[in-house]
Protein backbone atom coordinates (compact mmCIF):
# COMPACT_ATOMS: atom_id res chain seq x y z
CA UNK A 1 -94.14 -122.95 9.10
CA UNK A 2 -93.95 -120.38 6.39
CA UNK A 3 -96.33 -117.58 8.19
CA UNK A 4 -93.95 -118.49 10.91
CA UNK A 5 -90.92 -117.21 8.79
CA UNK A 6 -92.91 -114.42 7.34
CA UNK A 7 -94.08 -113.07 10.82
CA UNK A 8 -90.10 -113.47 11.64
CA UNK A 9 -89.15 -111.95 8.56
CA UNK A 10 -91.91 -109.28 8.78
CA UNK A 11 -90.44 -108.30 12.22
CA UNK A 12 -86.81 -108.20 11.79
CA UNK A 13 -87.31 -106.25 9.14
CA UNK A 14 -89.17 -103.49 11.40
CA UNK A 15 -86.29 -103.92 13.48
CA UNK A 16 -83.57 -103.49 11.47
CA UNK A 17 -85.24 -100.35 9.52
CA UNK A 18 -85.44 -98.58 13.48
CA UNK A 19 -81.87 -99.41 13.51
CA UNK A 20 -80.72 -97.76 9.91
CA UNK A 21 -82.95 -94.96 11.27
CA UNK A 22 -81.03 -94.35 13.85
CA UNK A 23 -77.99 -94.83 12.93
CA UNK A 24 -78.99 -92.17 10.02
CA UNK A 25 -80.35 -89.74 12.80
CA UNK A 26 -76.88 -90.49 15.02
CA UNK A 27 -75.17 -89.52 11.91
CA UNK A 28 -77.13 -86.74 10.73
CA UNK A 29 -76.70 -85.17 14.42
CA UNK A 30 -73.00 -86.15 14.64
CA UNK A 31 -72.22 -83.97 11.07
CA UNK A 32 -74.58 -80.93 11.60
CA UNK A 33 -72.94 -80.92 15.35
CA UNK A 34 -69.11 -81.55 13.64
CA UNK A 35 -70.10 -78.37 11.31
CA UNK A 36 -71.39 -76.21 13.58
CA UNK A 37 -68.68 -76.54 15.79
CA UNK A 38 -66.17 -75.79 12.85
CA UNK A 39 -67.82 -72.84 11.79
CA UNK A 40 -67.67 -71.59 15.21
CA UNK A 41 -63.95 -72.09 15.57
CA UNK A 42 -63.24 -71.34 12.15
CA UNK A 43 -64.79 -67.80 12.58
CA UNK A 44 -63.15 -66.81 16.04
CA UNK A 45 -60.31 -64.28 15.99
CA UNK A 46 -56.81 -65.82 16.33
CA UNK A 47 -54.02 -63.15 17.27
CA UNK A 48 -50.79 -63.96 16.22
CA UNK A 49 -48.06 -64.44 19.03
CA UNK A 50 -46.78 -61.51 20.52
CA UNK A 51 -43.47 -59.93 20.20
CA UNK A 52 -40.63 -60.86 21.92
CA UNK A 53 -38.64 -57.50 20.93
CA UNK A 54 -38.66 -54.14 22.07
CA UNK A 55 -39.55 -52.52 19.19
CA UNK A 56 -42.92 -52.07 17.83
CA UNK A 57 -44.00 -53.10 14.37
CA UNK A 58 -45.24 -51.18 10.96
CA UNK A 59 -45.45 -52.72 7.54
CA UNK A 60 -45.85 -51.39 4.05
CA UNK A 61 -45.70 -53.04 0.38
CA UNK A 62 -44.23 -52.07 -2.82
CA UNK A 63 -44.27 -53.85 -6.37
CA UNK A 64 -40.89 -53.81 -7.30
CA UNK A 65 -40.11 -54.31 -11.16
CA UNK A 66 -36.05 -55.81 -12.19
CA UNK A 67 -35.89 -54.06 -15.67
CA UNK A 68 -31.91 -56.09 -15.95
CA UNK A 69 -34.08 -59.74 -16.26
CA UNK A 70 -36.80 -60.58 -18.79
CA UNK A 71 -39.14 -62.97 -16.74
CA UNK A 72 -38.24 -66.99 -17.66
CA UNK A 73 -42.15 -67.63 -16.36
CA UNK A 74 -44.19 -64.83 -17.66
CA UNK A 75 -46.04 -65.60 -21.25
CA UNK A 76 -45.71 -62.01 -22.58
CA UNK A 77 -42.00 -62.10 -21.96
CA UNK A 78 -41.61 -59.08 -19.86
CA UNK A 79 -39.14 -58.19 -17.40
CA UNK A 80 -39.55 -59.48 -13.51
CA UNK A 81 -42.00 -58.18 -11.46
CA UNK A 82 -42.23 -58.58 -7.62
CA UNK A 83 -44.91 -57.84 -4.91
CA UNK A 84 -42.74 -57.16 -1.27
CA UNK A 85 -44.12 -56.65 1.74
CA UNK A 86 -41.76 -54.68 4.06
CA UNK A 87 -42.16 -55.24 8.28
CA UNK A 88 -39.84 -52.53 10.13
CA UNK A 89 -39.59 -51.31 13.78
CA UNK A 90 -41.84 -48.28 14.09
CA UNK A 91 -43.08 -45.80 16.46
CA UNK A 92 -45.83 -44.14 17.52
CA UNK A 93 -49.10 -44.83 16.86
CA UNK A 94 -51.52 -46.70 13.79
CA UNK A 95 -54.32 -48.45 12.20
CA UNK A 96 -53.54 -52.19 12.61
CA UNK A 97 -52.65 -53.84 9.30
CA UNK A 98 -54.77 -56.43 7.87
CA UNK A 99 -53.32 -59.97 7.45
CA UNK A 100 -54.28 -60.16 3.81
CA UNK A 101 -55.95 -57.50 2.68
CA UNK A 102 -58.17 -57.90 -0.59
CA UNK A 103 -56.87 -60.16 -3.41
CA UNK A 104 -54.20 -61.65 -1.37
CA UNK A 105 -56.91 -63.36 0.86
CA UNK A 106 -57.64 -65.87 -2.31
CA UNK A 107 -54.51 -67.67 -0.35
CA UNK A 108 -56.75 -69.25 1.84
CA UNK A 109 -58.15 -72.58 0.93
CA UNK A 110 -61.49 -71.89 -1.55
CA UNK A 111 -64.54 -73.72 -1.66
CA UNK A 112 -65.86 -75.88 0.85
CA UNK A 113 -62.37 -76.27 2.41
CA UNK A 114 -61.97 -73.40 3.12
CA UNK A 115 -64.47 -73.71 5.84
CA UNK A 116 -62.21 -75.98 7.93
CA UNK A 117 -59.79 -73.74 8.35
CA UNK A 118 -59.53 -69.95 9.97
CA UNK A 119 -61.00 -67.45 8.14
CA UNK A 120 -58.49 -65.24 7.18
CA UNK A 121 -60.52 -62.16 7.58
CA UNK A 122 -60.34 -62.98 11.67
CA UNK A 123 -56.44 -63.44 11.92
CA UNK A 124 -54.73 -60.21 14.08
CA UNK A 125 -51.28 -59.45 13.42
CA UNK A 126 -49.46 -56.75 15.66
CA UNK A 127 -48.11 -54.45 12.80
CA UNK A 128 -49.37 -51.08 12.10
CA UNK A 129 -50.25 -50.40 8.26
CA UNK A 130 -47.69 -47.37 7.05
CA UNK A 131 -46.14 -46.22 10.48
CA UNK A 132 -44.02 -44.12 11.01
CA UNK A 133 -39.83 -45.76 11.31
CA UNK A 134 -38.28 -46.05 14.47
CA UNK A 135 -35.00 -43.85 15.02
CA UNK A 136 -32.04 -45.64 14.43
CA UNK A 137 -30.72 -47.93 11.36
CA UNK A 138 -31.47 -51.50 10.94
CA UNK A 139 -30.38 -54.35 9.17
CA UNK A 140 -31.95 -56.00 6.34
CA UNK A 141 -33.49 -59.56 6.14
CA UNK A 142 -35.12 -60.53 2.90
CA UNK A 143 -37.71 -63.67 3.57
CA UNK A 144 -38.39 -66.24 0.73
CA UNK A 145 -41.48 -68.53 1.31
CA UNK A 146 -42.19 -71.74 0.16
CA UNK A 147 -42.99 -72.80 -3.19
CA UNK A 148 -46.64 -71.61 -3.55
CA UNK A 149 -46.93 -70.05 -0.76
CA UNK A 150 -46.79 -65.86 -0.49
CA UNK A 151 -44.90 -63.75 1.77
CA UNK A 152 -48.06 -62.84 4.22
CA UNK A 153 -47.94 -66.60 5.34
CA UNK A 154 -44.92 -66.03 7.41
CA UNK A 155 -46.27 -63.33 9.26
CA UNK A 156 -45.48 -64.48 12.91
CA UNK A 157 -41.87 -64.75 12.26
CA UNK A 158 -41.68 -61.42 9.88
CA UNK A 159 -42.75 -59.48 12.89
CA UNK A 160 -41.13 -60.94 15.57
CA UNK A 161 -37.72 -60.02 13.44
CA UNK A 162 -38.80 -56.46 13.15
CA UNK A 163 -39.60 -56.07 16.63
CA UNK A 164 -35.75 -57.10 17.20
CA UNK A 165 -34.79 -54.57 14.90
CA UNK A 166 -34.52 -55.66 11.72
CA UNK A 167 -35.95 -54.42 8.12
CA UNK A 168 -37.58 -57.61 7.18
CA UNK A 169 -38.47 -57.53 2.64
CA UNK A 170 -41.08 -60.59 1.75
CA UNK A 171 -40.77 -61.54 -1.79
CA UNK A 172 -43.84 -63.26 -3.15
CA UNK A 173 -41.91 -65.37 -6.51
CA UNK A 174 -44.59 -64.23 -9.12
CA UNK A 175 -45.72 -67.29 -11.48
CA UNK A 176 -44.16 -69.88 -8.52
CA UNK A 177 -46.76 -68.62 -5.23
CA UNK A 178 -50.38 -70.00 -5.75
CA UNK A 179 -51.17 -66.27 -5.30
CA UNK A 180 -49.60 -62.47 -5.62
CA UNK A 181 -51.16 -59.41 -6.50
CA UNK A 182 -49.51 -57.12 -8.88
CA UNK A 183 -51.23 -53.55 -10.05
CA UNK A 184 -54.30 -54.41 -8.09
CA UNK A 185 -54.57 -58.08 -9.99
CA UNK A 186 -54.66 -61.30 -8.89
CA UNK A 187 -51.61 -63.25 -10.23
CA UNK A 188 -51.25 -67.25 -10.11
CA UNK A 189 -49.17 -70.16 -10.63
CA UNK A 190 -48.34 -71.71 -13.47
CA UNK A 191 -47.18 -75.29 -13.80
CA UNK A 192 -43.24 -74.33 -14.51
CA UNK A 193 -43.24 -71.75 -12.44
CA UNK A 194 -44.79 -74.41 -9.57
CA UNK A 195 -44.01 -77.60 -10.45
CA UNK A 196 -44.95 -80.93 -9.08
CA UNK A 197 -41.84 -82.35 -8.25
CA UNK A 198 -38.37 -80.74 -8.17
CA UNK A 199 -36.20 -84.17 -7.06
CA UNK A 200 -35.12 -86.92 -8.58
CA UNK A 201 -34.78 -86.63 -12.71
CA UNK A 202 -36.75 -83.15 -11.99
CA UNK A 203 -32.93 -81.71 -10.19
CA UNK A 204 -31.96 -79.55 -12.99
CA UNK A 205 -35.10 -77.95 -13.41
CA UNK A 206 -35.39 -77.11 -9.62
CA UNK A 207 -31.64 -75.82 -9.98
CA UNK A 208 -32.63 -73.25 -12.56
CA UNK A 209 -35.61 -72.41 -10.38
CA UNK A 210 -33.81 -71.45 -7.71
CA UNK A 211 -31.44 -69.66 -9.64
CA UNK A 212 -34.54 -67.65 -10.54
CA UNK A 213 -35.36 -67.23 -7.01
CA UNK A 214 -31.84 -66.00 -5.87
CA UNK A 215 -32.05 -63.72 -8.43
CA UNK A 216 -35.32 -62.23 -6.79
CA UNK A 217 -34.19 -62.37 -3.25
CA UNK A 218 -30.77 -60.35 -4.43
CA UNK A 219 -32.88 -57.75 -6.54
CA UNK A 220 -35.11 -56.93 -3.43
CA UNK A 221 -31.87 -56.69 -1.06
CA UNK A 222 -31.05 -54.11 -3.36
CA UNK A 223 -34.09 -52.31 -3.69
CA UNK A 224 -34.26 -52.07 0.31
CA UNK A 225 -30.45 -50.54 0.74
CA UNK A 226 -31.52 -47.89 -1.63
CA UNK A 227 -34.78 -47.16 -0.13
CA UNK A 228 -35.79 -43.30 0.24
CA UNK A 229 -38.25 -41.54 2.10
CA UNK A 230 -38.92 -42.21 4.98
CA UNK A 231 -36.68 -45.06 5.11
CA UNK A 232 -34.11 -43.07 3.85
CA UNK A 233 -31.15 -42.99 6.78
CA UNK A 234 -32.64 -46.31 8.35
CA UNK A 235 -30.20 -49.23 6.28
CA UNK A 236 -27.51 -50.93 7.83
CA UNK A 237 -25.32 -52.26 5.07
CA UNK A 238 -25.47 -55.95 4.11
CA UNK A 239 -27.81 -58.30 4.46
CA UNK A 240 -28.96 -62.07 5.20
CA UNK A 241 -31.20 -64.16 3.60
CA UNK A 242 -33.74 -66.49 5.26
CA UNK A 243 -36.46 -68.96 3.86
CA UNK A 244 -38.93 -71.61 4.26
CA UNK A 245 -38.44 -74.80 1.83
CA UNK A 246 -37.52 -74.01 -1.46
CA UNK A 247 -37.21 -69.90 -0.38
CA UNK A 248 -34.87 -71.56 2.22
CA UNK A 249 -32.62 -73.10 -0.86
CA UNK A 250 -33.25 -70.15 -3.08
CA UNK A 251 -32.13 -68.11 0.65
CA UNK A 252 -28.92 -69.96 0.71
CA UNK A 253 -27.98 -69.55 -3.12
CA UNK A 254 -28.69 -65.99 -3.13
CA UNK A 255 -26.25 -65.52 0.12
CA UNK A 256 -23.95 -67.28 -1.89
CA UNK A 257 -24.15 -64.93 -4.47
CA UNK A 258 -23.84 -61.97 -2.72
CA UNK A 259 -20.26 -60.53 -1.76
CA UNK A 260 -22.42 -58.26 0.90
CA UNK A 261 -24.59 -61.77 2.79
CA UNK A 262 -24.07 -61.56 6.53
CA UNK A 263 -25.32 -64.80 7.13
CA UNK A 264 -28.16 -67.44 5.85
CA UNK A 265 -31.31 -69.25 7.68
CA UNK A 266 -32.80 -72.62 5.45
CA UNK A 267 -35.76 -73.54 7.64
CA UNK A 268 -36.89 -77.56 6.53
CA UNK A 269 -35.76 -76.88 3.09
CA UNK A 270 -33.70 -79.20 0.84
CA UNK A 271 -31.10 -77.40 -1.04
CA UNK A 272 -30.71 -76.92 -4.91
CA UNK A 273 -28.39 -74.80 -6.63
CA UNK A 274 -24.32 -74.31 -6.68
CA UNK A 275 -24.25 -73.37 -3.01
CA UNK A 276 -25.03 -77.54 -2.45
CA UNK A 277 -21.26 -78.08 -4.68
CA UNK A 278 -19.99 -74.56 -3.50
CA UNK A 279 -20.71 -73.73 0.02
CA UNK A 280 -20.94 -70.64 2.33
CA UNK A 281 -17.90 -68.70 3.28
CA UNK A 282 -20.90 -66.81 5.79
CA UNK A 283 -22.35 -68.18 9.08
CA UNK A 284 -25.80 -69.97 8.21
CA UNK A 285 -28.25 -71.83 10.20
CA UNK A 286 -30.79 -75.04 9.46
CA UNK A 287 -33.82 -75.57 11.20
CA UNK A 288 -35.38 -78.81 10.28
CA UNK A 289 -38.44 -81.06 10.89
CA UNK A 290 -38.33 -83.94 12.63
CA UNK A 291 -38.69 -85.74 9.52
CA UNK A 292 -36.27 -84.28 7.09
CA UNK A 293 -32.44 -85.25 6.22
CA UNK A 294 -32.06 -81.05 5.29
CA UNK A 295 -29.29 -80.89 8.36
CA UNK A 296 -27.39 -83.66 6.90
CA UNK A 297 -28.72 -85.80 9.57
CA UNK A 298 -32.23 -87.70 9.04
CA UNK A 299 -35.47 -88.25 10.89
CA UNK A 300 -37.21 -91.62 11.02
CA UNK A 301 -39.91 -90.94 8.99
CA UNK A 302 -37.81 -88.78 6.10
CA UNK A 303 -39.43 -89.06 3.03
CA UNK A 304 -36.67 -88.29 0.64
CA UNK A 305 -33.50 -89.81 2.48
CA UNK A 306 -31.12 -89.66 -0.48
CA UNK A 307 -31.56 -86.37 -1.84
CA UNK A 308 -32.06 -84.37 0.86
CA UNK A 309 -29.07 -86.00 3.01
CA UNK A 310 -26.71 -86.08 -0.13
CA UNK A 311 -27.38 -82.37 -0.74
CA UNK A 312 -27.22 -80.90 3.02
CA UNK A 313 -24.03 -83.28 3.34
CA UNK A 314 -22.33 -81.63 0.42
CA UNK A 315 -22.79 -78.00 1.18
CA UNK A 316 -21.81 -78.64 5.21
CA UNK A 317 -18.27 -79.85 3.41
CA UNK A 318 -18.35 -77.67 0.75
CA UNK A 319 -18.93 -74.80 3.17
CA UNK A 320 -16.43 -72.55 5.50
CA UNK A 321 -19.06 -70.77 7.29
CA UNK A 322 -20.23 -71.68 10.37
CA UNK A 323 -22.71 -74.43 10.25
CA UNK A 324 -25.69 -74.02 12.77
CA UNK A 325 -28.15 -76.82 12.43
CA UNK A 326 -31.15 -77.92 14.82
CA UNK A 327 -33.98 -80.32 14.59
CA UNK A 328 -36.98 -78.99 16.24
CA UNK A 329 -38.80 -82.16 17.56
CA UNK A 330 -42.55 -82.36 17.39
CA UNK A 331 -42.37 -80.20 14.12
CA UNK A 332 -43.58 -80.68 10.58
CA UNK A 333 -42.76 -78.99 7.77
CA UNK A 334 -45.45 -76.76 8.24
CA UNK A 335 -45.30 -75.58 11.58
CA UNK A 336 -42.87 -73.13 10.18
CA UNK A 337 -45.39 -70.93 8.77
CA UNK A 338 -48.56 -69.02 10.06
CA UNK A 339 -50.59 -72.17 9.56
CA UNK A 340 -48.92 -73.36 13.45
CA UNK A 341 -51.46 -70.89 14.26
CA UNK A 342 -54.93 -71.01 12.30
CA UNK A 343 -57.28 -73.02 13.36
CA UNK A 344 -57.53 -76.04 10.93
CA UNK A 345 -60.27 -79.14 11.32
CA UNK A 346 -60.13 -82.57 10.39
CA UNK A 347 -59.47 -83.79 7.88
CA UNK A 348 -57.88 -81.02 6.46
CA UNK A 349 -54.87 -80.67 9.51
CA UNK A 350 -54.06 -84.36 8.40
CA UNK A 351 -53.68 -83.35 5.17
CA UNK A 352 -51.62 -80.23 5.82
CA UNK A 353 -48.87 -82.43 7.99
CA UNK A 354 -48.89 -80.38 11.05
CA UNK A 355 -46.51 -81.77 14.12
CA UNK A 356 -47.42 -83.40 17.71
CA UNK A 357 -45.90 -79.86 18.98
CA UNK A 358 -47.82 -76.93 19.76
CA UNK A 359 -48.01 -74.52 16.88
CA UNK A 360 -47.36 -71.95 19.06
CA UNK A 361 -44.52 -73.67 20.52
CA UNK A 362 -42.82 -74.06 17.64
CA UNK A 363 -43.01 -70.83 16.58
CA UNK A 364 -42.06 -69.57 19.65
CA UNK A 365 -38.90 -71.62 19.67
CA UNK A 366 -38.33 -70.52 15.78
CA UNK A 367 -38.47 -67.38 16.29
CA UNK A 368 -36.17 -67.32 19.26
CA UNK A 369 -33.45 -69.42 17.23
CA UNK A 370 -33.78 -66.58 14.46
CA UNK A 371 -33.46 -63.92 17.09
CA UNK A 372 -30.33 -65.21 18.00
CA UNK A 373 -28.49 -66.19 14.87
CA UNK A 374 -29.17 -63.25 13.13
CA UNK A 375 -28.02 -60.94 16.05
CA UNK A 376 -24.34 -63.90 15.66
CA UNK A 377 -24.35 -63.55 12.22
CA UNK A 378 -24.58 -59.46 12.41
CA UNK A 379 -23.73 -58.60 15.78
CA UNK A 380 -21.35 -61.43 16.70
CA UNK A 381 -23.86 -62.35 19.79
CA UNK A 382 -22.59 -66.17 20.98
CA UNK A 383 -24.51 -68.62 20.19
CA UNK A 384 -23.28 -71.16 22.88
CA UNK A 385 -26.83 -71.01 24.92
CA UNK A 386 -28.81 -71.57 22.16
CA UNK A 387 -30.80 -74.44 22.95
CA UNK A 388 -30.81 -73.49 26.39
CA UNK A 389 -34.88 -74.01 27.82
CA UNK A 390 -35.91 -75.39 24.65
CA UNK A 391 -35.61 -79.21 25.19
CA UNK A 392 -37.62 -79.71 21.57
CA UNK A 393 -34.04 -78.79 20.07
CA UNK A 394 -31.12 -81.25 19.56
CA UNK A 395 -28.24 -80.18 17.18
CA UNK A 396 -27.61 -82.08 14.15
């Protein structure tokens, strides 16, 4: 009986070890197959989507430096520095512009990580680097991004502005974006500048951030009007103020602010600052997730219900502007950046948050909504047909 159980034993053993092996070799197989297919797509060129306007697109930088206001986040207690990237409707002929050119590629994801997503070396953008201004003179947009995030990452809809005619002025906010470059020198965030949290018992602190922010987003407005050059001739007066998540508070504070504000664009950003008590006197517009309460009105899946609804409810009521607010179904909070775009693998896309909607779709319907509101808010363009072919949209 017991060479019986040994011979049993003896064999399932066998049979269990050709099973581990393969399962092993399956595996093995599986991951060097999963990575070689990421590195593929991770290295192919992605264009960005093309422009809907007629004009076509050049884009310069500057490093802008507000002598009136000693820097609340820098150590050495200096005054306020700024890295902008400026996208205007050109003419004529250029080298295309990189997406992020030297230090400013450190945005991408390092490490291994960075492997699952596109290489930002292979993304194409449609501006030319330093061309020459298109005839005529155009309004002014300055774009805030969200917190840690730099200007370059909202590259899609910067161009697609300027190729509707409009002077568009990124601000990267220096200590608060996980990366700017300033005098050739990489520059990152530091834990007030980006903090964890800016809800709940952290309100105040996120109110004087923003206030910060504003501050930035006015100061580069100004820069921009008084531009010379070749710019020189090219400024309409006034300007609006548009941003992504906490730029899209900061974007609505600073319009506040500023007697000259044409109009305001908060896309999937909960709002901080006096302008939530105060209101808008200006037309301004609110793009949301589908999972946000930032319209006033909430998705089923919002993660912050009470603050976000309480605050978007008190500056609709507080406000005498026109109120333009849309949820754009299928979309997560970051769909409303160039990440819709790049190509990003498992597990890392699940960790981003991206929506069931096509990135380019949303962009494409973002971009569209812009368009149009900033051509009301300037131009007086109705706004009656705006969710005209673009079912994702319901009004809030």
């Amino acid at each position: 009986m017991r060479s019986t159980w040994r011979v049993l034993l003896a064999v399932m053993t066998k049979k269990i070890a050709k099973v581990l092996a393969v399962v092993v070799l399956v595996l093995l197989v599986g991951c060097t197959g999963y990575v070689a297919v990421v590195a593929a797509l991770s290295s192919r060129p992605v264009v960005l989507p093309a422009l809907t306007g007629s004009h076509q697109v050049g884009r310069t930088a500057f490093e802008w430096t507000d002598r009136s206001r000693v820097d609340p986040l820098a150590s050495d207690g200096g005054p306020r520095r700024l890295a902008v990237w400026l996208w205007y409707p050109a003419t004529g002929s250029g080298e295309p512009a990189e997406y992020m050119p030297g230090l400013w590629r450190k945005q991408q994801f390092g490490g291994v990580v960075g492997w699952f997503e596109t290489d930002f070396e292979n993304i194409r953008v449609h501006a030319m680097a330093d061309a020459p201004v298109a005839d005529g003179r155009f309004p002014v947009v300055v774009l805030s991004p969200g917190m840690g995030f730099s200007a370059p990452q909202y590259t899609a809809i910067a161009e697609d502005l300027a190729s509707h005619g409009y002077l568009v002025a990124g601000v990267t906010p220096t200590y608060s974006a996980n990366v700017s470059v300033l005098d050739g020198k990489l520059v990152e965030s530091t834990p007030i500048g980006n903090p964890q949290d800016l809800g709940g018992p952290a309100l105040a602190e996120g109110n004087k951030l923003v206030d910060l922010w504003a501050a930035d987003a006015r100061f580069v407005a100004g820069q921009v009007a008084n531009l010379t050059g070749r710019f020189a001739g090219r400024v309409k007066p006034g300007v609006a103020y548009l941003g992504h998540s906490f730029g899209g508070a900061a974007s609505l504070e600073a319009c506040r602010l500023d007697r000259s504000c044409a109009g305001a664009v908060d896309l999937d950003g909960t709002q901080f600052g006096g302008v939530v008590e105060q209101g808008l006197r200006v037309p301004y517009m609110i793009l949301s997730s589908e999972d946000s309460c930032v319209t006033g009105t909430c998705g089923p899946k919002a993660a912050n219900p009470d603050g976000e609804q309480a605050a978007a409810v008190s500056l609709v009521k507080a406000s005498s502007g026109e109120a333009v607010r849309y949820v754009v179904g299928g979309a997560r909070h970051f769909d409303f950046t160039d990440y819709a775009v790049y190509f990003l693998a498992p597990p890392i896309s699940n960790l981003v948050g991206m929506g069931s909607i096509d990135g380019r779709r949303a962009l494409a319907i973002e971009n569209h909504c812009l368009a149009a509101f900033l051509d009301h808010a300037y131009r007086g363009t109705p706004l009656a047909t705006l969710a005209r072919g673009y079912p994702e949209l319901t009004a809030a």
